[in-house]
N, C-alpha and C. Protein backbone atom coordinates (compact mmCIF):
# COMPACT_ATOMS: atom_id res chain seq x y z
N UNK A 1 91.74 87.08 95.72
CA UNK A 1 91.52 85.74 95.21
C UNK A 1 90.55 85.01 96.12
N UNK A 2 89.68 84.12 95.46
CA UNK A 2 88.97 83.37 96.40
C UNK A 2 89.66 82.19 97.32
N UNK A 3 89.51 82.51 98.35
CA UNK A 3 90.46 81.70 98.92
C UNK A 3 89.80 79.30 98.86
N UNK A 4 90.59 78.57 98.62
CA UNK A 4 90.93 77.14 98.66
C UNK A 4 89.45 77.18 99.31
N UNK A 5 89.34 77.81 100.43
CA UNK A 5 87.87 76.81 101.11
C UNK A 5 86.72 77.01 101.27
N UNK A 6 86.89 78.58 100.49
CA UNK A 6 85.36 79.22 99.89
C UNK A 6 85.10 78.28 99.03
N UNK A 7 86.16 77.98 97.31
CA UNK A 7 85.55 77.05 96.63
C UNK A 7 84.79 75.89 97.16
N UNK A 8 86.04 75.33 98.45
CA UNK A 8 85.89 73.78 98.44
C UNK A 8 84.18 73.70 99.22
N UNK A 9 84.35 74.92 100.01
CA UNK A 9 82.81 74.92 100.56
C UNK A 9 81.82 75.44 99.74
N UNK A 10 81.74 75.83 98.50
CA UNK A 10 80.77 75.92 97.57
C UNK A 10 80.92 74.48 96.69
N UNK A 11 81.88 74.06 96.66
CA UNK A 11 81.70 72.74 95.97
C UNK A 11 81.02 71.51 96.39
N UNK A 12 81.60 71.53 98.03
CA UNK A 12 80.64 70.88 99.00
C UNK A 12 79.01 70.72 99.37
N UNK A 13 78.79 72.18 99.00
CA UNK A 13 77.77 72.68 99.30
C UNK A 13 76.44 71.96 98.12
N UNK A 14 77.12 71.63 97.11
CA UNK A 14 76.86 71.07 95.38
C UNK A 14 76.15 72.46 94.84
N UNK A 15 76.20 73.69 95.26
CA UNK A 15 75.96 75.13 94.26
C UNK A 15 76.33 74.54 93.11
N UNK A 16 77.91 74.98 93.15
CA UNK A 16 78.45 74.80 91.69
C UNK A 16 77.74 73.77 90.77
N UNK A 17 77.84 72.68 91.18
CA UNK A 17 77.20 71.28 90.45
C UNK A 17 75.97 71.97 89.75
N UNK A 18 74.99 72.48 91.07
CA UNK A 18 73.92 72.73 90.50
C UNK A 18 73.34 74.14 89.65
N UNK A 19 74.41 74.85 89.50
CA UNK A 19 74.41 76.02 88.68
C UNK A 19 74.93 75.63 87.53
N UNK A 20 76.15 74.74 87.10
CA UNK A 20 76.29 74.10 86.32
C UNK A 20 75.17 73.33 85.44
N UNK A 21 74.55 72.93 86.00
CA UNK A 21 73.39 71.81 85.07
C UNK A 21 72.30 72.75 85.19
N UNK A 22 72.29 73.88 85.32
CA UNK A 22 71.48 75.34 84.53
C UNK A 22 69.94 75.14 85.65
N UNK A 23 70.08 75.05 86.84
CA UNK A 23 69.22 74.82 88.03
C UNK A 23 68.94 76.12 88.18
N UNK A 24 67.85 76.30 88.62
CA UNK A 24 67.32 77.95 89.11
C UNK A 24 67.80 77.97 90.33
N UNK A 25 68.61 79.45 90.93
CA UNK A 25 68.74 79.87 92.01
C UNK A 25 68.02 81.09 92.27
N UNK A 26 67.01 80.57 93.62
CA UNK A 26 65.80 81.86 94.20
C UNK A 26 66.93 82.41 95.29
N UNK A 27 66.01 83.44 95.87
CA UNK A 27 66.82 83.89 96.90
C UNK A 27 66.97 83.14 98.12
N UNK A 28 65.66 82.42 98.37
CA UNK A 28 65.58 81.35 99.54
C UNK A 28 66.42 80.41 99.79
N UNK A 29 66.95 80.11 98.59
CA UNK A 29 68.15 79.11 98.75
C UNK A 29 69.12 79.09 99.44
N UNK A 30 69.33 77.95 100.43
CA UNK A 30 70.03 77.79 101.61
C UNK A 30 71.43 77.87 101.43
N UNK A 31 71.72 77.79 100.20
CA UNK A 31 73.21 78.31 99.55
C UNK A 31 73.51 79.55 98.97
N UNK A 32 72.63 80.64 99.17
CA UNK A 32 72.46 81.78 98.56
C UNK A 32 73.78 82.57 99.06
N UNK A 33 73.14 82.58 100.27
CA UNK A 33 74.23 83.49 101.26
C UNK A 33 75.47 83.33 100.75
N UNK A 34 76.23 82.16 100.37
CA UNK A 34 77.85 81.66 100.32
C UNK A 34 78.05 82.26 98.65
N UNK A 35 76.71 81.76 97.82
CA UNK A 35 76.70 82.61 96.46
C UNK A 35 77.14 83.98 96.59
N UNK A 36 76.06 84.62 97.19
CA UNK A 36 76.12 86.23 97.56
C UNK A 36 77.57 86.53 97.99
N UNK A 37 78.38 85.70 98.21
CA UNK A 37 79.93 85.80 98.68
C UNK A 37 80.74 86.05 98.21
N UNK A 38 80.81 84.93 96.81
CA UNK A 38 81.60 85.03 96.00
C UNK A 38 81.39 86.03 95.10
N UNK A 39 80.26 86.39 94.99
CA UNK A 39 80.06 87.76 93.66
C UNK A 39 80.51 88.98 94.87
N UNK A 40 80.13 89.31 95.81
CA UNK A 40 80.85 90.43 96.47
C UNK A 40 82.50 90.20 96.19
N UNK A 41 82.64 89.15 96.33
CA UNK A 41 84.34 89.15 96.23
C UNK A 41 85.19 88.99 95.34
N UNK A 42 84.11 88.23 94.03
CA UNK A 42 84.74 88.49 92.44
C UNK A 42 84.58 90.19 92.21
N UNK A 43 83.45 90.90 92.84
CA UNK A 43 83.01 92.13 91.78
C UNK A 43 84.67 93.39 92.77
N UNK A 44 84.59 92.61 93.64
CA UNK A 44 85.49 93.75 94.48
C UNK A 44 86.98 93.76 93.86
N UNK A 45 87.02 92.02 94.05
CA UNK A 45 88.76 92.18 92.81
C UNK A 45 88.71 92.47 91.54
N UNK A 46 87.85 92.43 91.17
CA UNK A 46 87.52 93.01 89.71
C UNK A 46 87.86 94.52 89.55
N UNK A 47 87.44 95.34 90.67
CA UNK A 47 87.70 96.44 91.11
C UNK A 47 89.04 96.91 91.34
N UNK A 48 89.83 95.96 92.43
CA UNK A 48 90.78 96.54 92.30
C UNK A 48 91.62 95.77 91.04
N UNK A 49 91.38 95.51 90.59
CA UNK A 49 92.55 94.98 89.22
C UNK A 49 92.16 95.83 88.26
N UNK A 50 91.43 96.70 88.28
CA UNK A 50 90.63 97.84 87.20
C UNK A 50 91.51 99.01 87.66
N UNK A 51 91.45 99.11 88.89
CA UNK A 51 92.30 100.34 89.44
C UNK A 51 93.80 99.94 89.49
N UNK A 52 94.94 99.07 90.01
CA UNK A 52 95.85 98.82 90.26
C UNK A 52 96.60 98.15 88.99
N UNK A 53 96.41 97.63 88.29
CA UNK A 53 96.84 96.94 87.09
C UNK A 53 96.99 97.43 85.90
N UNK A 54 98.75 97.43 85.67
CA UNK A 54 99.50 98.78 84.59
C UNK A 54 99.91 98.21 83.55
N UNK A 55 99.63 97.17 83.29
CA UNK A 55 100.08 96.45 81.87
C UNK A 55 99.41 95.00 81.64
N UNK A 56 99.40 94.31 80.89
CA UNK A 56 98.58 92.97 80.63
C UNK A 56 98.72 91.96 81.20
N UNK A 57 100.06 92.21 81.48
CA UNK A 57 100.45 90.84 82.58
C UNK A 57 99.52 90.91 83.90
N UNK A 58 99.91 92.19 84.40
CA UNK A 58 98.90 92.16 85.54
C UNK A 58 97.49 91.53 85.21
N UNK A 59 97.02 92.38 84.46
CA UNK A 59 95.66 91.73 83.96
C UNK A 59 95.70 90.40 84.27
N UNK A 60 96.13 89.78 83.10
CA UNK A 60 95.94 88.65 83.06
C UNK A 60 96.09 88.17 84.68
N UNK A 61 97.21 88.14 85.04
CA UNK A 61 97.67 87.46 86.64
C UNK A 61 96.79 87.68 87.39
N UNK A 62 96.11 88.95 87.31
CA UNK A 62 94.77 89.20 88.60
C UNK A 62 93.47 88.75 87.80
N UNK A 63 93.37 88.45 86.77
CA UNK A 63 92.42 87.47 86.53
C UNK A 63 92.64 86.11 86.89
N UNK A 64 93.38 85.50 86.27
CA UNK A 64 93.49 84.57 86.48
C UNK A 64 92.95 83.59 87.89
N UNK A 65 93.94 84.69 88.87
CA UNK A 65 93.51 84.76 90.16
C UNK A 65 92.26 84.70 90.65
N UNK A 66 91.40 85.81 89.87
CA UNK A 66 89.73 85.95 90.23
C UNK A 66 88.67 84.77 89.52
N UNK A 67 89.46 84.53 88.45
CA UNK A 67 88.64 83.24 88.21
C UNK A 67 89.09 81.47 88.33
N UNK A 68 90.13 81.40 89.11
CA UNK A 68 90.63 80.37 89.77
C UNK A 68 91.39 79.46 88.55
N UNK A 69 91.69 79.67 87.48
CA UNK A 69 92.35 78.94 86.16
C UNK A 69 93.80 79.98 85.61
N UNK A 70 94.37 79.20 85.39
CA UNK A 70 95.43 80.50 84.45
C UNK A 70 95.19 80.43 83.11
N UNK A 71 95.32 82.28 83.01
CA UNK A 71 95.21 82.66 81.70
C UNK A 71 96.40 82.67 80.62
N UNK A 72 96.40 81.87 79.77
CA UNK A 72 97.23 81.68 78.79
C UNK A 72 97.92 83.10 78.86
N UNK A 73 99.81 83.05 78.20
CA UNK A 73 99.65 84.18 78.03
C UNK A 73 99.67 84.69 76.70
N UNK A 74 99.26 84.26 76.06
CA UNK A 74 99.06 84.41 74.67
C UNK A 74 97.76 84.80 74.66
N UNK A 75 96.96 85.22 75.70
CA UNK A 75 95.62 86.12 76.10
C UNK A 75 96.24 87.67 76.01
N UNK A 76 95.24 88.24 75.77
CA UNK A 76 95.35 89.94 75.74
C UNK A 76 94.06 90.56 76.05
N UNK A 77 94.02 90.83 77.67
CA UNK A 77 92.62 91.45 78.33
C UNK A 77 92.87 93.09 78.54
N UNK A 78 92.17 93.95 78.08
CA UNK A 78 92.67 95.45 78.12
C UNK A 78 91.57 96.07 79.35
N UNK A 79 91.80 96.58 80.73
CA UNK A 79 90.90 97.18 81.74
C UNK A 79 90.31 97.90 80.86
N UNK A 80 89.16 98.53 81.74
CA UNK A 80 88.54 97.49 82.60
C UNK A 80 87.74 96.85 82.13
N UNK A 81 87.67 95.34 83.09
CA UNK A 81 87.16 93.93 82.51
C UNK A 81 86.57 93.69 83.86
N UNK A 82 85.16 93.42 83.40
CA UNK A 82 84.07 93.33 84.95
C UNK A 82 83.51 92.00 84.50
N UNK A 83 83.71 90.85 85.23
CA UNK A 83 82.76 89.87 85.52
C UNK A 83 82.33 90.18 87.00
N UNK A 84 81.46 89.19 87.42
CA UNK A 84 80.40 88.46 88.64
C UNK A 84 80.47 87.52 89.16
N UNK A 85 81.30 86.38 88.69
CA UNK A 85 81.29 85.16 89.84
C UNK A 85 82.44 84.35 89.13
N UNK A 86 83.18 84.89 88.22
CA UNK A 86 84.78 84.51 87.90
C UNK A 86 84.45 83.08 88.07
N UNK A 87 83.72 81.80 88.58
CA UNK A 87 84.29 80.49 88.69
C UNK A 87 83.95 79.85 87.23
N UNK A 88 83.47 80.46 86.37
CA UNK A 88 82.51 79.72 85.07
C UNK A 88 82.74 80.32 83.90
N UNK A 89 84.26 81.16 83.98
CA UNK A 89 84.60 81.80 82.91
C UNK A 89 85.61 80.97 82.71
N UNK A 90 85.97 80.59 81.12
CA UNK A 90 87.05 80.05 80.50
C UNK A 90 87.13 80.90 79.73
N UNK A 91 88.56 80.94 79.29
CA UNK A 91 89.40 81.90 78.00
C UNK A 91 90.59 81.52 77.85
N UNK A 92 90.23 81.17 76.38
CA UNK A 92 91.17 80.48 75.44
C UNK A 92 92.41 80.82 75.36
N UNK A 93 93.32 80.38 74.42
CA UNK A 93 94.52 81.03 73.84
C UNK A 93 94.87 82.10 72.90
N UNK A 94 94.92 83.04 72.79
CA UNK A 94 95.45 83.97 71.63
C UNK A 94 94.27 84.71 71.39
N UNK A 95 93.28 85.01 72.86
CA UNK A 95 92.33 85.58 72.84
C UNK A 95 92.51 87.42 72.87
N UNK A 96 91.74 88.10 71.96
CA UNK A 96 91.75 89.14 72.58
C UNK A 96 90.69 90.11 73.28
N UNK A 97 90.58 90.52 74.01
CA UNK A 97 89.43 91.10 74.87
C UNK A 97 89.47 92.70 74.91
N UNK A 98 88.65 93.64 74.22
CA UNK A 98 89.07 95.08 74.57
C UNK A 98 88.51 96.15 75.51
N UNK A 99 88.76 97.04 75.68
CA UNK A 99 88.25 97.62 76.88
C UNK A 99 86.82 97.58 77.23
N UNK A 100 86.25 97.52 78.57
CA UNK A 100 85.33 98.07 78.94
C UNK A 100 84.33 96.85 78.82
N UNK A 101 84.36 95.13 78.49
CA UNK A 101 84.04 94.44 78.79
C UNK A 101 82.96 93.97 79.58
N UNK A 102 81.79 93.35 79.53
CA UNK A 102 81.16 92.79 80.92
C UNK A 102 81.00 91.48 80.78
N UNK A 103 81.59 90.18 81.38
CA UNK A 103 81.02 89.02 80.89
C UNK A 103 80.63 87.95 82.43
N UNK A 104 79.21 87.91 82.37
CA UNK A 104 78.58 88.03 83.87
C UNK A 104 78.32 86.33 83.42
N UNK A 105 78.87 85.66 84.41
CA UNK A 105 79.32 84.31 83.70
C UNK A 105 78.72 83.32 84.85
N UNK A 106 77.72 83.22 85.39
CA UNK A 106 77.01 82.61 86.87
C UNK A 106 76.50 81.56 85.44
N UNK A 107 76.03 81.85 84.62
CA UNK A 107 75.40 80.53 84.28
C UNK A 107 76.90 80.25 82.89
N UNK A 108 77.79 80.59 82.81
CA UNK A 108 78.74 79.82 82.43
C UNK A 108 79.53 80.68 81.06
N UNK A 109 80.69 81.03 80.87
CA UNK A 109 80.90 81.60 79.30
C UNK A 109 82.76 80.80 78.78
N UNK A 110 82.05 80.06 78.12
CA UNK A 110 83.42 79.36 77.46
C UNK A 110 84.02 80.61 76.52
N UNK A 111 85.31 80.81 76.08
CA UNK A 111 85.38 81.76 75.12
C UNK A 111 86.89 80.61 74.28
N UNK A 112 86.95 80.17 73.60
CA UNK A 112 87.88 79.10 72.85
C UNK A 112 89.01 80.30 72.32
N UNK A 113 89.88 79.55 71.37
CA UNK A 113 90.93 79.95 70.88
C UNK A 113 90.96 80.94 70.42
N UNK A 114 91.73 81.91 69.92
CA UNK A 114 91.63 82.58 68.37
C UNK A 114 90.70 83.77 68.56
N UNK A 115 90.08 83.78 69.38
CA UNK A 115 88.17 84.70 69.26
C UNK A 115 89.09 86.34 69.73
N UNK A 116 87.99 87.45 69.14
CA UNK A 116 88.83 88.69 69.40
C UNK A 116 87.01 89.48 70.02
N UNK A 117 87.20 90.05 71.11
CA UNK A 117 85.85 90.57 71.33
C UNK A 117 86.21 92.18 71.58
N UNK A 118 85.26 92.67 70.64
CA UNK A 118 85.33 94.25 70.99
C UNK A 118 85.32 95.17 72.48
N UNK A 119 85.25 96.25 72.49
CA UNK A 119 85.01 97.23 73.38
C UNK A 119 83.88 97.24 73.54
N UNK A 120 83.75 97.30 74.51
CA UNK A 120 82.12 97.08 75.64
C UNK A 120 80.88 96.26 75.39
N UNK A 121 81.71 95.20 75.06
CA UNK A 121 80.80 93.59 74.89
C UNK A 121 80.73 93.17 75.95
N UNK A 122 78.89 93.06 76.09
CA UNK A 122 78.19 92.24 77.35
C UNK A 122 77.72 90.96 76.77
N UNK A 123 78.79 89.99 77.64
CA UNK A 123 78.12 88.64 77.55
C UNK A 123 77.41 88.35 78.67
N UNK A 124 75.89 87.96 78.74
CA UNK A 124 75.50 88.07 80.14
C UNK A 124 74.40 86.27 79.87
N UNK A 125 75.11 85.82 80.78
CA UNK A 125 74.68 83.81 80.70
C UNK A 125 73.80 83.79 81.96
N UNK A 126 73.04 84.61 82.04
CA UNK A 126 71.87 84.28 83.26
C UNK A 126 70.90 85.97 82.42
N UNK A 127 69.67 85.08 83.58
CA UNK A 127 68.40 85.76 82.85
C UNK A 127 67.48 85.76 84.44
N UNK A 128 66.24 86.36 83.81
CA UNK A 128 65.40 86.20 85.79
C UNK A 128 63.95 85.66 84.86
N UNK A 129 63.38 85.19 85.30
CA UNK A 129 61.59 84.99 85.00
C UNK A 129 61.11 86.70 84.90
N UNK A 130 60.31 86.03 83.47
CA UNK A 130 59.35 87.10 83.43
C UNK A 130 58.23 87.26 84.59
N UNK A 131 57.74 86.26 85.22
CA UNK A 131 56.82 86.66 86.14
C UNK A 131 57.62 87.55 87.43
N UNK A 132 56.59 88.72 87.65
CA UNK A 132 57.17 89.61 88.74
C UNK A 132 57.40 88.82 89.98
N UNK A 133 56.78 87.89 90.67
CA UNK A 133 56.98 87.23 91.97
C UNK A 133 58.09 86.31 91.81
N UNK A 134 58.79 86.09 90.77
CA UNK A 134 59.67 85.48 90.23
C UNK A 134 61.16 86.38 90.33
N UNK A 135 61.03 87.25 89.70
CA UNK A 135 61.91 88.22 89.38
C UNK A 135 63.50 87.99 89.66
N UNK A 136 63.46 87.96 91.19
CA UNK A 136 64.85 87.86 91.33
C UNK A 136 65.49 86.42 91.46
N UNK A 137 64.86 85.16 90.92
CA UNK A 137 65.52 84.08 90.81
C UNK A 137 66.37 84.54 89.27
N UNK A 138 67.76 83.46 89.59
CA UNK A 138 68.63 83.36 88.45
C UNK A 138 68.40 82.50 87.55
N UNK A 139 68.56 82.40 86.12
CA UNK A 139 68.13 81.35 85.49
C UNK A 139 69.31 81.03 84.88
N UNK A 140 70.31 80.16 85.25
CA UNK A 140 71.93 80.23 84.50
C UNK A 140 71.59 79.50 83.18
N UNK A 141 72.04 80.35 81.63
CA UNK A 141 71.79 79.24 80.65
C UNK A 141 73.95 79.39 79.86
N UNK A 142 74.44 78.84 79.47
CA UNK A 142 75.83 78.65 79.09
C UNK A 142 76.01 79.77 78.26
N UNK A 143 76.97 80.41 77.82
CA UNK A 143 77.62 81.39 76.94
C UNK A 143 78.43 80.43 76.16
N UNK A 144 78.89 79.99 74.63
CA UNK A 144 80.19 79.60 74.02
C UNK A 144 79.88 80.21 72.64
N UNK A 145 81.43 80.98 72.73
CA UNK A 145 81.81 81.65 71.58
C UNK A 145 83.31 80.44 71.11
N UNK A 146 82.60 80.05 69.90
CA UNK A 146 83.57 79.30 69.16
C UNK A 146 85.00 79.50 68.50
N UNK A 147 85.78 79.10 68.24
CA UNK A 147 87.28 79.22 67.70
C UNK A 147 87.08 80.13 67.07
N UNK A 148 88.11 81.27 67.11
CA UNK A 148 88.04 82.38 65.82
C UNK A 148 86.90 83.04 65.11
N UNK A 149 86.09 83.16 66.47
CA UNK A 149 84.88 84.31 66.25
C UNK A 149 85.28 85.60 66.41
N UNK A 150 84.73 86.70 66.36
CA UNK A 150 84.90 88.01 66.69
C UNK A 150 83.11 88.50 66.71
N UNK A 151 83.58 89.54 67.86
CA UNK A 151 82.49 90.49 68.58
C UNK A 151 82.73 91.77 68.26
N UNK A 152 82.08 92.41 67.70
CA UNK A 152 82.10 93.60 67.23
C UNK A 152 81.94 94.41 68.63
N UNK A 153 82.62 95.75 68.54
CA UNK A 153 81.93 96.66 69.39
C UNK A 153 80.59 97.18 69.96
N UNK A 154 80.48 96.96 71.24
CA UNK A 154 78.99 97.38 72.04
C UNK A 154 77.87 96.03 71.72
N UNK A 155 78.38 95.17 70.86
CA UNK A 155 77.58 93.58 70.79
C UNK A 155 76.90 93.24 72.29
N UNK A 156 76.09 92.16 72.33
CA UNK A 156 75.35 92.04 73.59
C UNK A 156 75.37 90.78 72.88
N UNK A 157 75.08 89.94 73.77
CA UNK A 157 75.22 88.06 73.48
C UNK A 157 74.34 87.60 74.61
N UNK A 158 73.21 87.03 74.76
CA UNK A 158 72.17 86.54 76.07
C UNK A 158 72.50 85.16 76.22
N UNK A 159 72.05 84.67 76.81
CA UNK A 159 71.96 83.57 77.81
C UNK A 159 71.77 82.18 76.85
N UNK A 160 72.60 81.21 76.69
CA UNK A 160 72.31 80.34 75.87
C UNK A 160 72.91 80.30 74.77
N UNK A 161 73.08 81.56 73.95
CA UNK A 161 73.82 81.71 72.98
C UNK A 161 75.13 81.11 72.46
N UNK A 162 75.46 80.34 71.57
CA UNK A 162 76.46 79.80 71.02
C UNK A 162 76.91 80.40 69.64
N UNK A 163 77.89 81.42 69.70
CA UNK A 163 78.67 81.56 68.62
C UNK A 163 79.44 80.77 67.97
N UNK A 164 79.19 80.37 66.34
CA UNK A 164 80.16 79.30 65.94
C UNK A 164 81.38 79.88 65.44
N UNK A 165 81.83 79.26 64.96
CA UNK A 165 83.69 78.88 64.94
C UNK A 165 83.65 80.06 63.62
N UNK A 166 84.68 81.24 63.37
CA UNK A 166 85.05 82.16 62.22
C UNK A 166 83.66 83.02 62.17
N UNK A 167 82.74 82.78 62.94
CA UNK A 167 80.89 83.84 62.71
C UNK A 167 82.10 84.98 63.28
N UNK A 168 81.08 86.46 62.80
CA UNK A 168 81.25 87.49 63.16
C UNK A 168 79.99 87.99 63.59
N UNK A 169 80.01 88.82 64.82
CA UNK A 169 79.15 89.53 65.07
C UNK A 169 78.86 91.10 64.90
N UNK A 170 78.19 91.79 64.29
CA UNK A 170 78.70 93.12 63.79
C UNK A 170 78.62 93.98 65.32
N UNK A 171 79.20 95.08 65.04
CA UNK A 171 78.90 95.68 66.12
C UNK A 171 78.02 96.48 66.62
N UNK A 172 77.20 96.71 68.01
CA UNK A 172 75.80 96.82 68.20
C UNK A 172 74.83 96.03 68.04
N UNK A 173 75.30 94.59 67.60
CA UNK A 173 74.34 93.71 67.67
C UNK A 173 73.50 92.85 68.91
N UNK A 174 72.01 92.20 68.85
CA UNK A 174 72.14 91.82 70.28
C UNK A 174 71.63 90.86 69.88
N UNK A 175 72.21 89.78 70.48
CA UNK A 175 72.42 88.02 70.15
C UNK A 175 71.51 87.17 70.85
N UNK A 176 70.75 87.04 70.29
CA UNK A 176 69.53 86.21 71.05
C UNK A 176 69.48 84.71 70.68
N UNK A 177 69.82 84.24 69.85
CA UNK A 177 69.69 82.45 69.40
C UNK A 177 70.88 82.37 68.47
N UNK A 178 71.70 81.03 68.56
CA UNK A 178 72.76 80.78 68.07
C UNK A 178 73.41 81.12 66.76
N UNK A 179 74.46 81.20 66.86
CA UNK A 179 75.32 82.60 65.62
C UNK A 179 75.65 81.10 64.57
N UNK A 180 75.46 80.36 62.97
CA UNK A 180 75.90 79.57 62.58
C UNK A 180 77.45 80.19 62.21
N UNK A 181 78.29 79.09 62.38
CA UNK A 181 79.67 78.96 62.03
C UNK A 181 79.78 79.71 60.44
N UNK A 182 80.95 80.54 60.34
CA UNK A 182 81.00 81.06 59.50
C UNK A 182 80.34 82.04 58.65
N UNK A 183 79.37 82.72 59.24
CA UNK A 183 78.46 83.78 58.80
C UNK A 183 78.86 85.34 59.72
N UNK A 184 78.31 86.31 59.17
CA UNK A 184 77.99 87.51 59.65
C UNK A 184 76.65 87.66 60.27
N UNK A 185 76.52 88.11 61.81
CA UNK A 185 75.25 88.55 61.91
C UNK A 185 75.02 90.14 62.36
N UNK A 186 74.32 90.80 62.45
CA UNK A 186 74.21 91.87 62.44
C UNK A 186 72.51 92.48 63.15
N UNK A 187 72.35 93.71 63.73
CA UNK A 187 70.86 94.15 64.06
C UNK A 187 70.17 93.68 65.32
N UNK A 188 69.09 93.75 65.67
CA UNK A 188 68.55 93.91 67.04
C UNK A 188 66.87 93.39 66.53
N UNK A 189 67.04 91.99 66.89
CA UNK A 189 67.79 91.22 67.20
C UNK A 189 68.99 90.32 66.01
N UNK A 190 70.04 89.72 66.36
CA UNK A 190 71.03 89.85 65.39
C UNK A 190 70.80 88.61 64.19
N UNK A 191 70.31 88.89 63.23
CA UNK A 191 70.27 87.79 62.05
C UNK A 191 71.42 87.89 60.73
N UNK A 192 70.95 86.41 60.17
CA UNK A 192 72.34 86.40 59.43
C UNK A 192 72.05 87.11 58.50
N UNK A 193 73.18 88.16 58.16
CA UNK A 193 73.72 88.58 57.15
C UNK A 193 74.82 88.43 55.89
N UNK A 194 75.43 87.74 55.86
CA UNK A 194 75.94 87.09 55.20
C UNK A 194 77.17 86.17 55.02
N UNK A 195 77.38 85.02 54.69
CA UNK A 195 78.15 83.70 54.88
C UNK A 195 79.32 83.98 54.42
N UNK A 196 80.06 83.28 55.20
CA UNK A 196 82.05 83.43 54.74
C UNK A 196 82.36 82.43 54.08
């Protein structure tokens, strides 16, 4: 778990604040180092809760833990489940999550009520500049998947993306601009296919 004064000293620090309001982080940044901290130490408990954790409760409890909120338990997370910086993940109630998961959440992933996400869905809420001298800055943009969506299997969802409320995403799809409420989308890149 991250311990009380890692947060309070990344909070101090105003990272959070400023990863929050979708600020670029380069490597030069004088807060990098304490960044670089917390992802070594989300990706490591991530690790062992992948290896050590024999039923859902655990899950849940060693998540919870890794991303500093409790998880409803009316959540259902199935290992292994890999995030990156656990502080910017929310998950709803009566969520279900299935194996093999990635949801890399530095620039933020709400996931609401009701929503069911397949087997080996990457939600990934950060991006880098196309320019090469650029490369390794972060560009955090938000993840929200709305009430009673579903993610099809092997789906991909980018940076920015807002799934609305009952949309489905088929599976293998890769989600580049916002899913409207109540539709099917489907393909690479994923467009609507047809309305509920």
């Amino acid at each position: 778990m991250i311990e009380i004064a890692d947060k309070q000293s990344l909070a101090s620090s105003g990272l959070l604040e400023r990863l929050r309001a979708g600020e670029l982080l380069r490597k030069d940044d004088p807060e990098y180092g304490k960044f670089g901290e917390v992802v070594s130490r989300t990706i490591r408990l991530c690790v062992q809760m992948n290896a050590t954790a024999t039923d859902v409760d655990q899950v849940r409890n060693q998540l919870s833990a890794i991303i500093g909120d409790e998880i409803d338990e009316s959540t259902t997370i199935f290992p292994p489940f890999y995030t990156n910086f656990g502080q910017f993940l929310k998950i709803g109630r009566n969520v279900f999550i299935n194996h093999a998961c990635s949801l890399l959440d530095i620039g933020g992933i709400t996931i609401e009520d009701d929503v069911q996400i397949g087997p080996r869905v990457n939600l990934t809420s950060e991006n880098h500049p196309l320019d090469p001298g650029d490369r390794q800055t972060l560009i955090p943009r938000p993840i929200v998947v709305k009430r009673n969506a579903w993610i099809g299997a092997g789906a991909t969802v980018l940076p920015g993306v807002t799934i609305g409320e009952n949309a489905v995403v088929a599976a293998g799809a890769i989600v580049s601009r916002d899913v409207p409420a109540n539709t099917v989308v489907a393909g690479i890149p994923a467009k609507v296919v047809k309305h509920l």
